[in-house]
Protein backbone atom coordinates (compact mmCIF):
# COMPACT_ATOMS: atom_id res chain seq x y z
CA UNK A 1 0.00 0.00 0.00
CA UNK A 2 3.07 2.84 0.62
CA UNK A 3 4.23 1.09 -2.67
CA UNK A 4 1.36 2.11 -4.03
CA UNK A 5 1.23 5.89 -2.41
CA UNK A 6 4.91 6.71 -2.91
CA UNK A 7 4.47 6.08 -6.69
CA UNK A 8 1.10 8.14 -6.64
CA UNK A 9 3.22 10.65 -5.10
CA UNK A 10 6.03 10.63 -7.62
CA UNK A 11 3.80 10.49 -10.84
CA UNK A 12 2.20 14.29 -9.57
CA UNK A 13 5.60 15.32 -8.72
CA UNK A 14 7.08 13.99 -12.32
CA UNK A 15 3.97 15.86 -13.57
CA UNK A 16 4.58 18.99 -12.40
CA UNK A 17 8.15 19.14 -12.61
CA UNK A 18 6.87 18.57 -16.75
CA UNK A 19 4.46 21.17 -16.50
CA UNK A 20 7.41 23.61 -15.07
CA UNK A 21 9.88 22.66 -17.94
CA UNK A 22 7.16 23.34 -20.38
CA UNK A 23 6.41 26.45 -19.56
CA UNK A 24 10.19 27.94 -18.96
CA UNK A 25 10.53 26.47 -22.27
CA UNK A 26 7.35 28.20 -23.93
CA UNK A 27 8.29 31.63 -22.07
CA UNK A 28 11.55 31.36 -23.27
CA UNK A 29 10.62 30.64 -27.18
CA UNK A 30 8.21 33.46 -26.87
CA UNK A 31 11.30 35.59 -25.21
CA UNK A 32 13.30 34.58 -28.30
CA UNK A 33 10.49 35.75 -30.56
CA UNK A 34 9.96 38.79 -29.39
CA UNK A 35 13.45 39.86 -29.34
CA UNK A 36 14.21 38.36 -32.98
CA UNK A 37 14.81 41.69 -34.88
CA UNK A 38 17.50 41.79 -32.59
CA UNK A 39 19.08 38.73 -33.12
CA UNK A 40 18.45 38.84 -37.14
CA UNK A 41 20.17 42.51 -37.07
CA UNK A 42 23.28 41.14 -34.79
CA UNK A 43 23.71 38.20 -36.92
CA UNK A 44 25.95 39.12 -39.15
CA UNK A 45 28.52 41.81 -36.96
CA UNK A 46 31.45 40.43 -35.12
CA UNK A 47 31.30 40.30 -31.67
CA UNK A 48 33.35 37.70 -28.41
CA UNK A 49 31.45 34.69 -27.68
CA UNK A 50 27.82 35.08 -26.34
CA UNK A 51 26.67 31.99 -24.20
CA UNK A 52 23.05 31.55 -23.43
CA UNK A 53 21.14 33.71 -21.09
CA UNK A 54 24.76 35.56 -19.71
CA UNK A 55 26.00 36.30 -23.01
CA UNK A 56 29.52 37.29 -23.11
CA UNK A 57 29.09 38.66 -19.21
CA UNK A 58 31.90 35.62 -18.39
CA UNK A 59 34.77 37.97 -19.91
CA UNK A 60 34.62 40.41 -17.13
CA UNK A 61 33.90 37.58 -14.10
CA UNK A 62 37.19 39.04 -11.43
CA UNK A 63 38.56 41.81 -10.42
CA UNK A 64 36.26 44.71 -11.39
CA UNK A 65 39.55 46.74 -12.80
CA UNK A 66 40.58 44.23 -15.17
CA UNK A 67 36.74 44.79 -17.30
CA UNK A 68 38.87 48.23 -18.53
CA UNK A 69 41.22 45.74 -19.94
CA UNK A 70 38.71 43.51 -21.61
CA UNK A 71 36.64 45.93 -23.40
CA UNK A 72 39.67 47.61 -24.35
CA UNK A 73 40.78 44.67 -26.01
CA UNK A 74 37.42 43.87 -27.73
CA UNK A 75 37.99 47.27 -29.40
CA UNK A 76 41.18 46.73 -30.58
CA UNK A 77 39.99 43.61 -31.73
CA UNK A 78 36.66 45.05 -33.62
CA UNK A 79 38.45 48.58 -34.59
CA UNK A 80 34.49 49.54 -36.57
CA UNK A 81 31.86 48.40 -35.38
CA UNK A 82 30.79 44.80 -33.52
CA UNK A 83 28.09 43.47 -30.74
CA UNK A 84 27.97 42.35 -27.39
CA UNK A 85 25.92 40.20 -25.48
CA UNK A 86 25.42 41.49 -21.64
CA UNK A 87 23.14 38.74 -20.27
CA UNK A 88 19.98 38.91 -22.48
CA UNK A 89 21.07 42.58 -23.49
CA UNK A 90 22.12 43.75 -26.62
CA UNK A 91 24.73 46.24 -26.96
CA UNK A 92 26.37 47.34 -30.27
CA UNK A 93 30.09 49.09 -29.87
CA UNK A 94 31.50 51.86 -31.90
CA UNK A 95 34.31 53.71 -32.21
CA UNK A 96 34.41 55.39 -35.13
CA UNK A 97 34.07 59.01 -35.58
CA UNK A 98 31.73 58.92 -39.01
CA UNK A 99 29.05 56.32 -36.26
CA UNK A 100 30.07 59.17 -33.84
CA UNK A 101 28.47 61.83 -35.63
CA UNK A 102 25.33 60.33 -36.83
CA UNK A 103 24.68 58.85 -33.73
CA UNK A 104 24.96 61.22 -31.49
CA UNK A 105 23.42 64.00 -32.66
CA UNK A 106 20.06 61.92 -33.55
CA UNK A 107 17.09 62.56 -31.44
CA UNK A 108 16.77 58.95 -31.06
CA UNK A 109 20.22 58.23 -29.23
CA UNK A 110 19.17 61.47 -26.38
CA UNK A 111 18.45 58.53 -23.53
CA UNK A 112 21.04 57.53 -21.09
CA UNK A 113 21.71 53.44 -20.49
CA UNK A 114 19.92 51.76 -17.91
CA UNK A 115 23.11 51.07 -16.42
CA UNK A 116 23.38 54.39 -15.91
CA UNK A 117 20.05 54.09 -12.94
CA UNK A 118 22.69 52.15 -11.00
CA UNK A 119 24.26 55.37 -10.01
CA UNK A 120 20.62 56.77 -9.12
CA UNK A 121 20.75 56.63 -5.23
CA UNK A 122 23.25 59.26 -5.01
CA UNK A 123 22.65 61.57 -7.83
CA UNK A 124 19.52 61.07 -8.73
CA UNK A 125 17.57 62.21 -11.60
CA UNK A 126 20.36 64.63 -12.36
CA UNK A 127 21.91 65.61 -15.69
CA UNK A 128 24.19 63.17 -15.80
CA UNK A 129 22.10 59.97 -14.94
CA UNK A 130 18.43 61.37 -16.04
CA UNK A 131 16.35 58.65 -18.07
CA UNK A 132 13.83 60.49 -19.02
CA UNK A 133 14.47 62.58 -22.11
CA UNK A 134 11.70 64.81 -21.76
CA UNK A 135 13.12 65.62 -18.08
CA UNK A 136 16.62 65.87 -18.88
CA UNK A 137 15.63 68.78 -21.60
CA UNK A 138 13.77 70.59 -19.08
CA UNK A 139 16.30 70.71 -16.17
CA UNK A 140 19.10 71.35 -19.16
CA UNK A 141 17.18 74.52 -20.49
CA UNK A 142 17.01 75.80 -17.02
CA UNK A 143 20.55 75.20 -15.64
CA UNK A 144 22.68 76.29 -18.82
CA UNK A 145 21.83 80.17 -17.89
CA UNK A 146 23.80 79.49 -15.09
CA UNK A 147 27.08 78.73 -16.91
CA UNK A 148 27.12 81.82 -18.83
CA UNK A 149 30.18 83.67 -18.76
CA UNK A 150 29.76 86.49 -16.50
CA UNK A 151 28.91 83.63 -13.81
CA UNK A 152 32.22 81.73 -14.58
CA UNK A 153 34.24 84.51 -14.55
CA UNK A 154 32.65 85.59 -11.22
CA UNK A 155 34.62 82.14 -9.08
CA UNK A 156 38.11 83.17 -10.39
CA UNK A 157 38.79 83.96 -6.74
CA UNK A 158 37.72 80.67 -5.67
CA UNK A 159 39.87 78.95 -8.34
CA UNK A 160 43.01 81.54 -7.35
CA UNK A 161 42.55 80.77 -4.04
CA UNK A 162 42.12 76.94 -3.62
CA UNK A 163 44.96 76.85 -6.13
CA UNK A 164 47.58 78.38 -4.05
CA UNK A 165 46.57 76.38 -1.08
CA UNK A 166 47.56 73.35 -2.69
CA UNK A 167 50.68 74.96 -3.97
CA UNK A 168 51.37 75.85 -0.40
CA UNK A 169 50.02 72.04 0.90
CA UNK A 170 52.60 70.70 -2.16
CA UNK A 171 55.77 71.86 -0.26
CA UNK A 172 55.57 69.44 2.48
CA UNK A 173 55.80 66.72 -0.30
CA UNK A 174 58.83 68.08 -2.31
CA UNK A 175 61.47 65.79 -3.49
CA UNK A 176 59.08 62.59 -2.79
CA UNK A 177 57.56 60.55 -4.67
CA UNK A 178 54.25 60.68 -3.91
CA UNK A 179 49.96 60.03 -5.71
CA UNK A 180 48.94 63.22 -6.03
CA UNK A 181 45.46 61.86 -6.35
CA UNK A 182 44.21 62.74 -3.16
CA UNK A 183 45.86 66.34 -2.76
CA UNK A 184 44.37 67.49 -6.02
CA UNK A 185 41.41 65.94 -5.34
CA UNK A 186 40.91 67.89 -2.09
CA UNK A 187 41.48 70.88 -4.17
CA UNK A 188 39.17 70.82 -6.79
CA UNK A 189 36.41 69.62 -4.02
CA UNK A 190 37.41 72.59 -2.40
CA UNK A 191 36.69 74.20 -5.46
CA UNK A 192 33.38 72.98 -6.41
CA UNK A 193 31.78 73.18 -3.03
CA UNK A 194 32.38 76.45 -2.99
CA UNK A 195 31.25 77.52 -6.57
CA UNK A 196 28.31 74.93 -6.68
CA UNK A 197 27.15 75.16 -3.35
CA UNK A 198 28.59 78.36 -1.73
CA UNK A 199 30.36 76.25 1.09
CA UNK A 200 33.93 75.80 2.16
CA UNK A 201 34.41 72.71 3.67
CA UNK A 202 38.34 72.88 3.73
CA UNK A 203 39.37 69.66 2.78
CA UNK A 204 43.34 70.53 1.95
CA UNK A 205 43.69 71.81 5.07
CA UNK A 206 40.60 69.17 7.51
CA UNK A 207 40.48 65.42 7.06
CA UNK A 208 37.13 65.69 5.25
CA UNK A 209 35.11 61.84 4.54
CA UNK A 210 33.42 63.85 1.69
CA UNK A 211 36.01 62.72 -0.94
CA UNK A 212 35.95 59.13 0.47
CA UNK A 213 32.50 58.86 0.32
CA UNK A 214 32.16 60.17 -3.52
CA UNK A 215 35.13 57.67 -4.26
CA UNK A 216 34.09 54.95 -2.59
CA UNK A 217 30.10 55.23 -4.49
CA UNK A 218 32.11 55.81 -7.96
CA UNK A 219 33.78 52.68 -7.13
CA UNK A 220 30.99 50.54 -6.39
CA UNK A 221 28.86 51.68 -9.23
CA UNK A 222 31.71 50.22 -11.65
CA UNK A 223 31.71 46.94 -9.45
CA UNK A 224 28.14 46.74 -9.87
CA UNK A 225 27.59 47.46 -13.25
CA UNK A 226 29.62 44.16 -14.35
CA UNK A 227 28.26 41.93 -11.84
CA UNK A 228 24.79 40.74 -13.47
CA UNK A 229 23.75 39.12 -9.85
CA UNK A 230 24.23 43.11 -8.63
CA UNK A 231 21.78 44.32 -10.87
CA UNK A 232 19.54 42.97 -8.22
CA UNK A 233 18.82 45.23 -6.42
CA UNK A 234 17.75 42.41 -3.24
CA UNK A 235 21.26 40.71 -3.52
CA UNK A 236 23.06 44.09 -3.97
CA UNK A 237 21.42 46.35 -0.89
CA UNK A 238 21.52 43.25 1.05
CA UNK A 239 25.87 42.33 -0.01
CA UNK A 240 28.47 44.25 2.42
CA UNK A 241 29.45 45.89 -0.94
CA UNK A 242 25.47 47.33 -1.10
CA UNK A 243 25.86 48.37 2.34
CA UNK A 244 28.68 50.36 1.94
CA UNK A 245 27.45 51.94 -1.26
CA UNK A 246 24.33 52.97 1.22
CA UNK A 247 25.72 54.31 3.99
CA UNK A 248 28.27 56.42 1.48
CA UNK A 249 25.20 57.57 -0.44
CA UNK A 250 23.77 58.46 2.83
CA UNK A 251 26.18 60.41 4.10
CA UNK A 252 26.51 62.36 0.62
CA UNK A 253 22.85 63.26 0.16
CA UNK A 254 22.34 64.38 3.93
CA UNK A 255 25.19 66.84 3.40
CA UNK A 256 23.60 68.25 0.63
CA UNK A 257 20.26 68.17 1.88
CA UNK A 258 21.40 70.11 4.86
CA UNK A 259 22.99 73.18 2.08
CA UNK A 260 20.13 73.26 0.29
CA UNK A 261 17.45 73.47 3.51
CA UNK A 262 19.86 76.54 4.35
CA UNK A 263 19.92 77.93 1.59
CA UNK A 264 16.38 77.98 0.73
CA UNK A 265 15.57 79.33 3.89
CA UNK A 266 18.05 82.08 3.50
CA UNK A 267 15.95 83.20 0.22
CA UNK A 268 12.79 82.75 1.56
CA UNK A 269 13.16 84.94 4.19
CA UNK A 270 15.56 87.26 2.14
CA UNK A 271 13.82 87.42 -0.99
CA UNK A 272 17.62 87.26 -2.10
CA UNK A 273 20.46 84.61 -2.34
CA UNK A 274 23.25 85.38 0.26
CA UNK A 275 26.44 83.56 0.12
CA UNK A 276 27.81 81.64 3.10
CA UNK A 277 29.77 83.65 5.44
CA UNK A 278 31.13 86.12 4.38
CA UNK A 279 30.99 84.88 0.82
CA UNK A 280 29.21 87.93 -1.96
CA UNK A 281 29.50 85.75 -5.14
CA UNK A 282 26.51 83.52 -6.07
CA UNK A 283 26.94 79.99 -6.36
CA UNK A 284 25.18 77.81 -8.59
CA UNK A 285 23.14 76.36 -6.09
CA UNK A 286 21.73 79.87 -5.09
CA UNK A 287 21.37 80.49 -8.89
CA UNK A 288 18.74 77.86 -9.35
CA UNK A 289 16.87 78.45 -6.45
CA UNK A 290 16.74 81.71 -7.37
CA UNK A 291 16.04 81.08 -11.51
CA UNK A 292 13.85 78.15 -10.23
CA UNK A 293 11.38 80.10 -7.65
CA UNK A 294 8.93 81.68 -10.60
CA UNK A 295 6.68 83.56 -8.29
CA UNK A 296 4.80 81.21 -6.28
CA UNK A 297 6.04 78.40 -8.60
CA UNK A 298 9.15 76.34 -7.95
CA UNK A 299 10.51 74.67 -10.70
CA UNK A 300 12.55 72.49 -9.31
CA UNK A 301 11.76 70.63 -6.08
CA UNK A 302 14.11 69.58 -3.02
CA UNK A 303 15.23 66.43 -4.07
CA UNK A 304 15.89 67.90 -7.70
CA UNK A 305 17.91 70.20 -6.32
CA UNK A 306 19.94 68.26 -4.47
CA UNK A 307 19.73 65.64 -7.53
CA UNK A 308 21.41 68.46 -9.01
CA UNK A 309 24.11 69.79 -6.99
CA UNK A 310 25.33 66.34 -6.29
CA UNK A 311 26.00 65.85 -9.39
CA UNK A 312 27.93 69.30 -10.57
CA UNK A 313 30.08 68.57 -7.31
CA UNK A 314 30.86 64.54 -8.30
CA UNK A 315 31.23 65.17 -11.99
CA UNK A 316 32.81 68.70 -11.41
CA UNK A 317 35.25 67.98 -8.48
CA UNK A 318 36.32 64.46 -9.84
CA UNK A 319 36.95 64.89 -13.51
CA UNK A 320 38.78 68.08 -13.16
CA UNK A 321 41.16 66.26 -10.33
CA UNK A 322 42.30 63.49 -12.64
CA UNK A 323 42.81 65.53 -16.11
CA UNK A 324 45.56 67.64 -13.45
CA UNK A 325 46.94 64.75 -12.27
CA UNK A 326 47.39 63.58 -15.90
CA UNK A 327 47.91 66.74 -17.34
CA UNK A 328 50.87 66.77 -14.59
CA UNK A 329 51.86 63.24 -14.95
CA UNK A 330 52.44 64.27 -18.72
CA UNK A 331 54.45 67.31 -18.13
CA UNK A 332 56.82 65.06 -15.51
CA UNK A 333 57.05 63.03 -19.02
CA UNK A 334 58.08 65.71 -21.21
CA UNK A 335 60.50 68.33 -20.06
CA UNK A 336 60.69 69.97 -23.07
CA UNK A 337 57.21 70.35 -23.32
CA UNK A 338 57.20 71.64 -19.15
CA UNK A 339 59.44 74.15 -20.41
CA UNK A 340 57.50 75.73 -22.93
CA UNK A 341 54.33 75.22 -20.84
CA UNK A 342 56.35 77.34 -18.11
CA UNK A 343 58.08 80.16 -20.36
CA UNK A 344 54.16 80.85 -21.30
CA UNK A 345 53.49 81.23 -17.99
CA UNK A 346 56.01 83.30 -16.77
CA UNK A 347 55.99 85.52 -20.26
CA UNK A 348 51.70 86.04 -19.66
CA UNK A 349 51.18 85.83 -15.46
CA UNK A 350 54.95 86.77 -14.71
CA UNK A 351 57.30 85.52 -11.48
CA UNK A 352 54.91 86.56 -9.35
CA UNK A 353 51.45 87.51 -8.62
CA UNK A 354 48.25 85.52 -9.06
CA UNK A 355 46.88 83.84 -12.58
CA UNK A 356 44.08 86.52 -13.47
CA UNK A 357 41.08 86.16 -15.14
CA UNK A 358 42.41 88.30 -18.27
CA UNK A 359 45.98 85.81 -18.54
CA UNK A 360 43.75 82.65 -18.80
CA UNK A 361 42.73 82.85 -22.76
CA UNK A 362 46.57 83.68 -23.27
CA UNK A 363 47.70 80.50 -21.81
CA UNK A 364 46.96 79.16 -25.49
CA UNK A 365 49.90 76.23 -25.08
CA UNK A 366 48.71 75.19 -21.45
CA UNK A 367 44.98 74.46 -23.52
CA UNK A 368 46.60 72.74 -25.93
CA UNK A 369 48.54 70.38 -23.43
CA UNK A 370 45.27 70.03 -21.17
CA UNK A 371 43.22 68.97 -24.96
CA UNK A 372 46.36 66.14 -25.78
CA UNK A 373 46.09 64.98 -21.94
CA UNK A 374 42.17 64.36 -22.54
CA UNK A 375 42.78 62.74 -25.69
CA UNK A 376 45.21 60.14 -24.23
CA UNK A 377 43.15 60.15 -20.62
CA UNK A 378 39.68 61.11 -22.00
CA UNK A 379 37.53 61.09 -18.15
CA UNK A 380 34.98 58.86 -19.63
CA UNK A 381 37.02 56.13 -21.96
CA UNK A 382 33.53 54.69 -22.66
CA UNK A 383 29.94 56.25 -23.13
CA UNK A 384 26.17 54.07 -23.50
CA UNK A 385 23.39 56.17 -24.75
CA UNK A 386 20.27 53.70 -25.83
CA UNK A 387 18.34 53.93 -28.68
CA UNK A 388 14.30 54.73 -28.21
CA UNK A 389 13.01 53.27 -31.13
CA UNK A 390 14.62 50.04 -30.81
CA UNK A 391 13.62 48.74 -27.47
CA UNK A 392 16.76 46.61 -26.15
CA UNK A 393 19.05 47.81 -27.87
CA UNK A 394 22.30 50.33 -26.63
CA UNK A 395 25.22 51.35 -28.24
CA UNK A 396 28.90 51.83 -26.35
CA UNK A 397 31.10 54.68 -27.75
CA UNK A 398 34.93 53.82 -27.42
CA UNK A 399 36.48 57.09 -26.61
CA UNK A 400 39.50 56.19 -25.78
CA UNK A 401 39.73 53.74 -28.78
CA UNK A 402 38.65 57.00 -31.54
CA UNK A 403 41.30 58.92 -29.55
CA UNK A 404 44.02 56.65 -30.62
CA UNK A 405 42.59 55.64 -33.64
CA UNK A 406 46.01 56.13 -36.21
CA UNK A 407 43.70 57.28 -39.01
CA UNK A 408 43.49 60.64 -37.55
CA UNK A 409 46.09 60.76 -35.01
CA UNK A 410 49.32 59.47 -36.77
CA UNK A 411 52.12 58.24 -33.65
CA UNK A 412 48.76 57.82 -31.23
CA UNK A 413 50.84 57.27 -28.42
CA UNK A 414 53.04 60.27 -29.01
CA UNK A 415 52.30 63.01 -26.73
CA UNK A 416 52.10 66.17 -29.21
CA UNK A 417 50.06 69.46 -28.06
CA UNK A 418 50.33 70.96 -31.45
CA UNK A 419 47.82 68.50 -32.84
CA UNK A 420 45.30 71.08 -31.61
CA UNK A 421 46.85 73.91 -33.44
CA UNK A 422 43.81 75.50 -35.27
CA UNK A 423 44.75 73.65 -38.98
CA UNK A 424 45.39 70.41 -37.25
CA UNK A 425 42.24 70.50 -35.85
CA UNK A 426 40.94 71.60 -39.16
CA UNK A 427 42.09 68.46 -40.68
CA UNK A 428 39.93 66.02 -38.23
CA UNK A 429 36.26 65.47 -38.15
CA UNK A 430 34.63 67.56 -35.05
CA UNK A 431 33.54 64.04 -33.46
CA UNK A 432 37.47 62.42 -33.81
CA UNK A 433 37.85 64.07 -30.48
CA UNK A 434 35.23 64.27 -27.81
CA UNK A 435 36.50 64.18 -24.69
CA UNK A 436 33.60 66.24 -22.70
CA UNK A 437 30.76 63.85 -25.04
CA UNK A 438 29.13 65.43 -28.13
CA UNK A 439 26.06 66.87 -29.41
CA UNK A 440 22.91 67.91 -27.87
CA UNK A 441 24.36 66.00 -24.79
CA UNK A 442 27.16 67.00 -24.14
CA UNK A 443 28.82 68.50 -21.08
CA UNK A 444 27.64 71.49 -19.96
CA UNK A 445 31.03 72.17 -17.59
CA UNK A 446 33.64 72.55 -20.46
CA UNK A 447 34.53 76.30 -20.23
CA UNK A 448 34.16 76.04 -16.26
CA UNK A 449 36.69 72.76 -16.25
CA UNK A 450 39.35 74.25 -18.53
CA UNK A 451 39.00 77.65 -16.28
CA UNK A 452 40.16 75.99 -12.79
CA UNK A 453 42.24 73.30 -14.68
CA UNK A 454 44.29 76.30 -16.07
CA UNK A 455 44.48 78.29 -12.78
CA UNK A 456 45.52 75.33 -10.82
CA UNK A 457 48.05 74.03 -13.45
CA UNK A 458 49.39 77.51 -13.83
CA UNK A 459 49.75 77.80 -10.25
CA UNK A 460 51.69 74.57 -9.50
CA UNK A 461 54.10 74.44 -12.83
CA UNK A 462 55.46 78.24 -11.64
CA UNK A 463 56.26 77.17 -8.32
CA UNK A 464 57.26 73.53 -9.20
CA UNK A 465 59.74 71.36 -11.40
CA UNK A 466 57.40 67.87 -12.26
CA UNK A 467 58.64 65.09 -12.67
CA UNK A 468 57.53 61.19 -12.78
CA UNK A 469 59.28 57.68 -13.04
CA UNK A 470 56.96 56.61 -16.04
CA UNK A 471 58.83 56.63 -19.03
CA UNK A 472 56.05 56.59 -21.85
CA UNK A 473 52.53 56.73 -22.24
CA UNK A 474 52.03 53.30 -22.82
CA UNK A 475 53.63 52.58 -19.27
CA UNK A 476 50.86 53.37 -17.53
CA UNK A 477 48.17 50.95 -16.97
CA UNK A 478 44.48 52.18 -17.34
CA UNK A 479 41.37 51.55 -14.51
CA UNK A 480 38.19 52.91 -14.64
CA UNK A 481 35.57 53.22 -11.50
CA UNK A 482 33.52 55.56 -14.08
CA UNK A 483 36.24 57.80 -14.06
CA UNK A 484 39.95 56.54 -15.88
CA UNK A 485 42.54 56.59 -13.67
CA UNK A 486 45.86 55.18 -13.23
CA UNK A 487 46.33 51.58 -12.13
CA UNK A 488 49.54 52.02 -10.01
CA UNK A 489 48.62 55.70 -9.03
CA UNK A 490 49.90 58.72 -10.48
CA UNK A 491 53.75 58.85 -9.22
CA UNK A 492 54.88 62.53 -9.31
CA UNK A 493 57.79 64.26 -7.63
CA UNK A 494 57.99 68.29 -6.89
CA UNK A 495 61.08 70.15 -6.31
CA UNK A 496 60.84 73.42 -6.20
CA UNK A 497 62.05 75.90 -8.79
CA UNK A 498 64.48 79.09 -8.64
CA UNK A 499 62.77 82.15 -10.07
């Protein structure tokens, strides 16, 4: 009689267990059909090895800073155009200038990856990471007002000032080797809290968590974004790694949140933006509450300004900090080229006395040099936009890869700042170099960036002889944690020059 139950038993299990299979096996035919113009168009373009359901996700399984290395290589390796498989994700690469231009300046290439919502919890719906098209426009149309000129011109103090603190922090580290990355990161956070938010939180001269914190999220977002069981967002927030991401985030927004509670109250009861302190100048923070307060209308609400600022601080502190540390890497690289970078700053600032807002469009062969560092070091080696009238489908720009790419920069690897003389740039399609992105979204913080990068630079090449124990540019290994960085650090030494 149990015989008889135990096989009654198995026979419903077998059954369902048949039913199950059937089904995954009908959902995943009708899967296959609704995704077949994808397949049909990827058919034919080259692409690494794609295995069922993970694709080719098993290429960048290990240490998160070794995926720079493989996608990289899959450039090289498909130098036109080829496809990817990221789990059931499509993703077509590119990295030629002529796919450049078409794509993105088409109104159908406007929305950012949904990788890019993986960076969400700490900036938000924000410029950079916006999905919505519709919203980006709108927060884009009123925020550019606020990088006009006059508005720039008005935080040449700030850039003067932070500038020469590092200079001054700089002699405690002369004739040693040292990573620069942290001092000049301090610098330019110094930098953008005060012209974004209208704060000084001194971190060259207090042991501020700030730049920890906005490392430490960049970091994990990179981590994240090639670990498919991440994407989860009940394994992730629920991992160590989620954790820490968390409480960084936390920390980050709450700051902000705190600034922007202030400073709206300050208007309210004002009916004008004050700076902090004793501060007169307006930062952009107090610009858009001010541009965004119509009346009785507000434009933008609390957590879209704070969406906001986070994201000119992280994008304008961190981006600016490595170009200088490359830009000075470089220099320690090429004397010659430190030489002529210093005779034009000694023939338009002079021995002494600040960098002025009038010497800055002189410093014509500092630009250039800052322009051949972003081509070699562009901030963001890789870009994903997604197109909207192909559902599933994304395309990956290889920046670095067009930057090197020998049709239009003969000797790649050879560091040359006359390649942006005005008839060599003549020569080159616009999109062969597009270090800041291109077209309708591109970055709004270009004539900001190269203002402090220039002020800073100026600042430290007077006072200091660079100089660095890599020998070429193809000595130095690349990373990315969203931002490309060195793998063994940036190893710099100042001595101090005789004038």
């Amino acid at each position: 009689m149990w015989r008889i139950i135990n096989l009654q038993k198995l026979s419903v299990t077998e059954i369902l267990l048949s039913f199950l299979l059937w089904a995954a096996l009908i959902w995943f035919l009708q899967v296959l059909w609704k995704r077949r113009h994808l397949y049909k168009a990827s058919i034919g373009l080259p692409g690494p090895l794609a295995l069922p359901f993970i694709g080719s996700a098993f290429y960048f399984i290990g240490n998160p800073y070794d995926t720079f290395g493989q996608i990289t290589q899959m450039f090289n390796q498909y130098p036109s155009i080829f496809r990817v498989w990221f789990g059931p994700r499509l993703f077509y690469a590119v990295s030629d200038p002529k796919y450049f231009e078409i794509l993105f300046t088409s109104p159908h290439m406007l929305g950012k990856e949904k990788l890019y919502e993986l960076a969400s919890p700490v900036v938000g719906e924000g410029l950079f990471s916006a999905m919505s098209v519709s919203h980006w426009k709108k927060h884009r149309k009123i925020i550019m007002p606020t990088f006009n000129q006059k508005i720039l011109d008005s935080f040449m103090e700030v850039f003067v000032e932070q500038s020469q603190i590092l200079s001054s922090v700089l002699e405690k580290y002369v004739n040693q080797d040292v990573d620069i990355s942290k001092l000049i990161t301090r610098c330019t956070l110094d930098i953008i809290c005060e012209t974004a938010m209208g704060v000084q939180i001194k971190a060259q001269s207090l042991e501020s968590e700030f730049p920890k914190w906005v490392d430490r999220v960049l970091e994990i977002v990179m981590i994240r974004i090639f670990n498919i069981f991440y994407h989860s967002e009940v394994i992730f927030r629920n991992s160590p790694l989620g954790r820490d991401f968390y409480y960084c985030t936390g920390r980050i927004r709450s700051f902000t949140r705190g600034v922007v509670a202030e400073k709206k109250a300050n208007y309210k009861k004002n009916r004008i933006v004050p700076g902090s302190g004793t501060l007169k100048r307006k930062a952009f923070l107090d610009l858009l509450i001010e541009t965004t307060n119509d009346g009785d209308v507000q434009l933008f609400t609390d957590e879209e300004l704070i969406d906001e600022t986070i994201t000119l601080m992280v994008a304008g502190s961190d981006t600016t900090a490595v170009t200088n540390c490359f830009t000075l890497t470089m220099l320690g690289m090429h004397k010659n080229i430190q030489e002529k970078v210093l005779t034009e700053i000694l023939e338009v600032v002079g021995p002494k006395g600040n960098v002025e807002l009038s010497h800055l469009p002189q410093l014509k062969y500092l630009e250039r040099v800052i322009k051949e560092t972003l081509r070699l070091f562009p901030i963001g080696a890789f870009l994903v936009r997604t197109a909207d009238n192909d559902k599933g489908c994304s395309v990956v720009f290889g920046i670095l890869r067009a930057h090197t790419n020998e049709k239009y920069w003969p000797e790649p690897y050879s560091f040359d700042p006359d390649r942006f003389l005005p008839e060599e740039v003549a020569k080159r399609p616009a999109a062969a170099y597009i270090p800041f992105s291109y077209g309708p979204r591109n970055c709004i913080g270009l004539k900001y960036a190269m203002m402090a990068m220039k002020t800073l630079l100026a600042t430290v090449i007077r006072k200091y002889n660079v100089s660095t124990s890599y020998k070429s540019v193809r000595d130095i290994e690349l990373k990315t944690n969203l931002v490309l960085r060195p793998k063994d650090g940036y190893k710099i030494k100042f001595e101090l020059r005789n004038l």
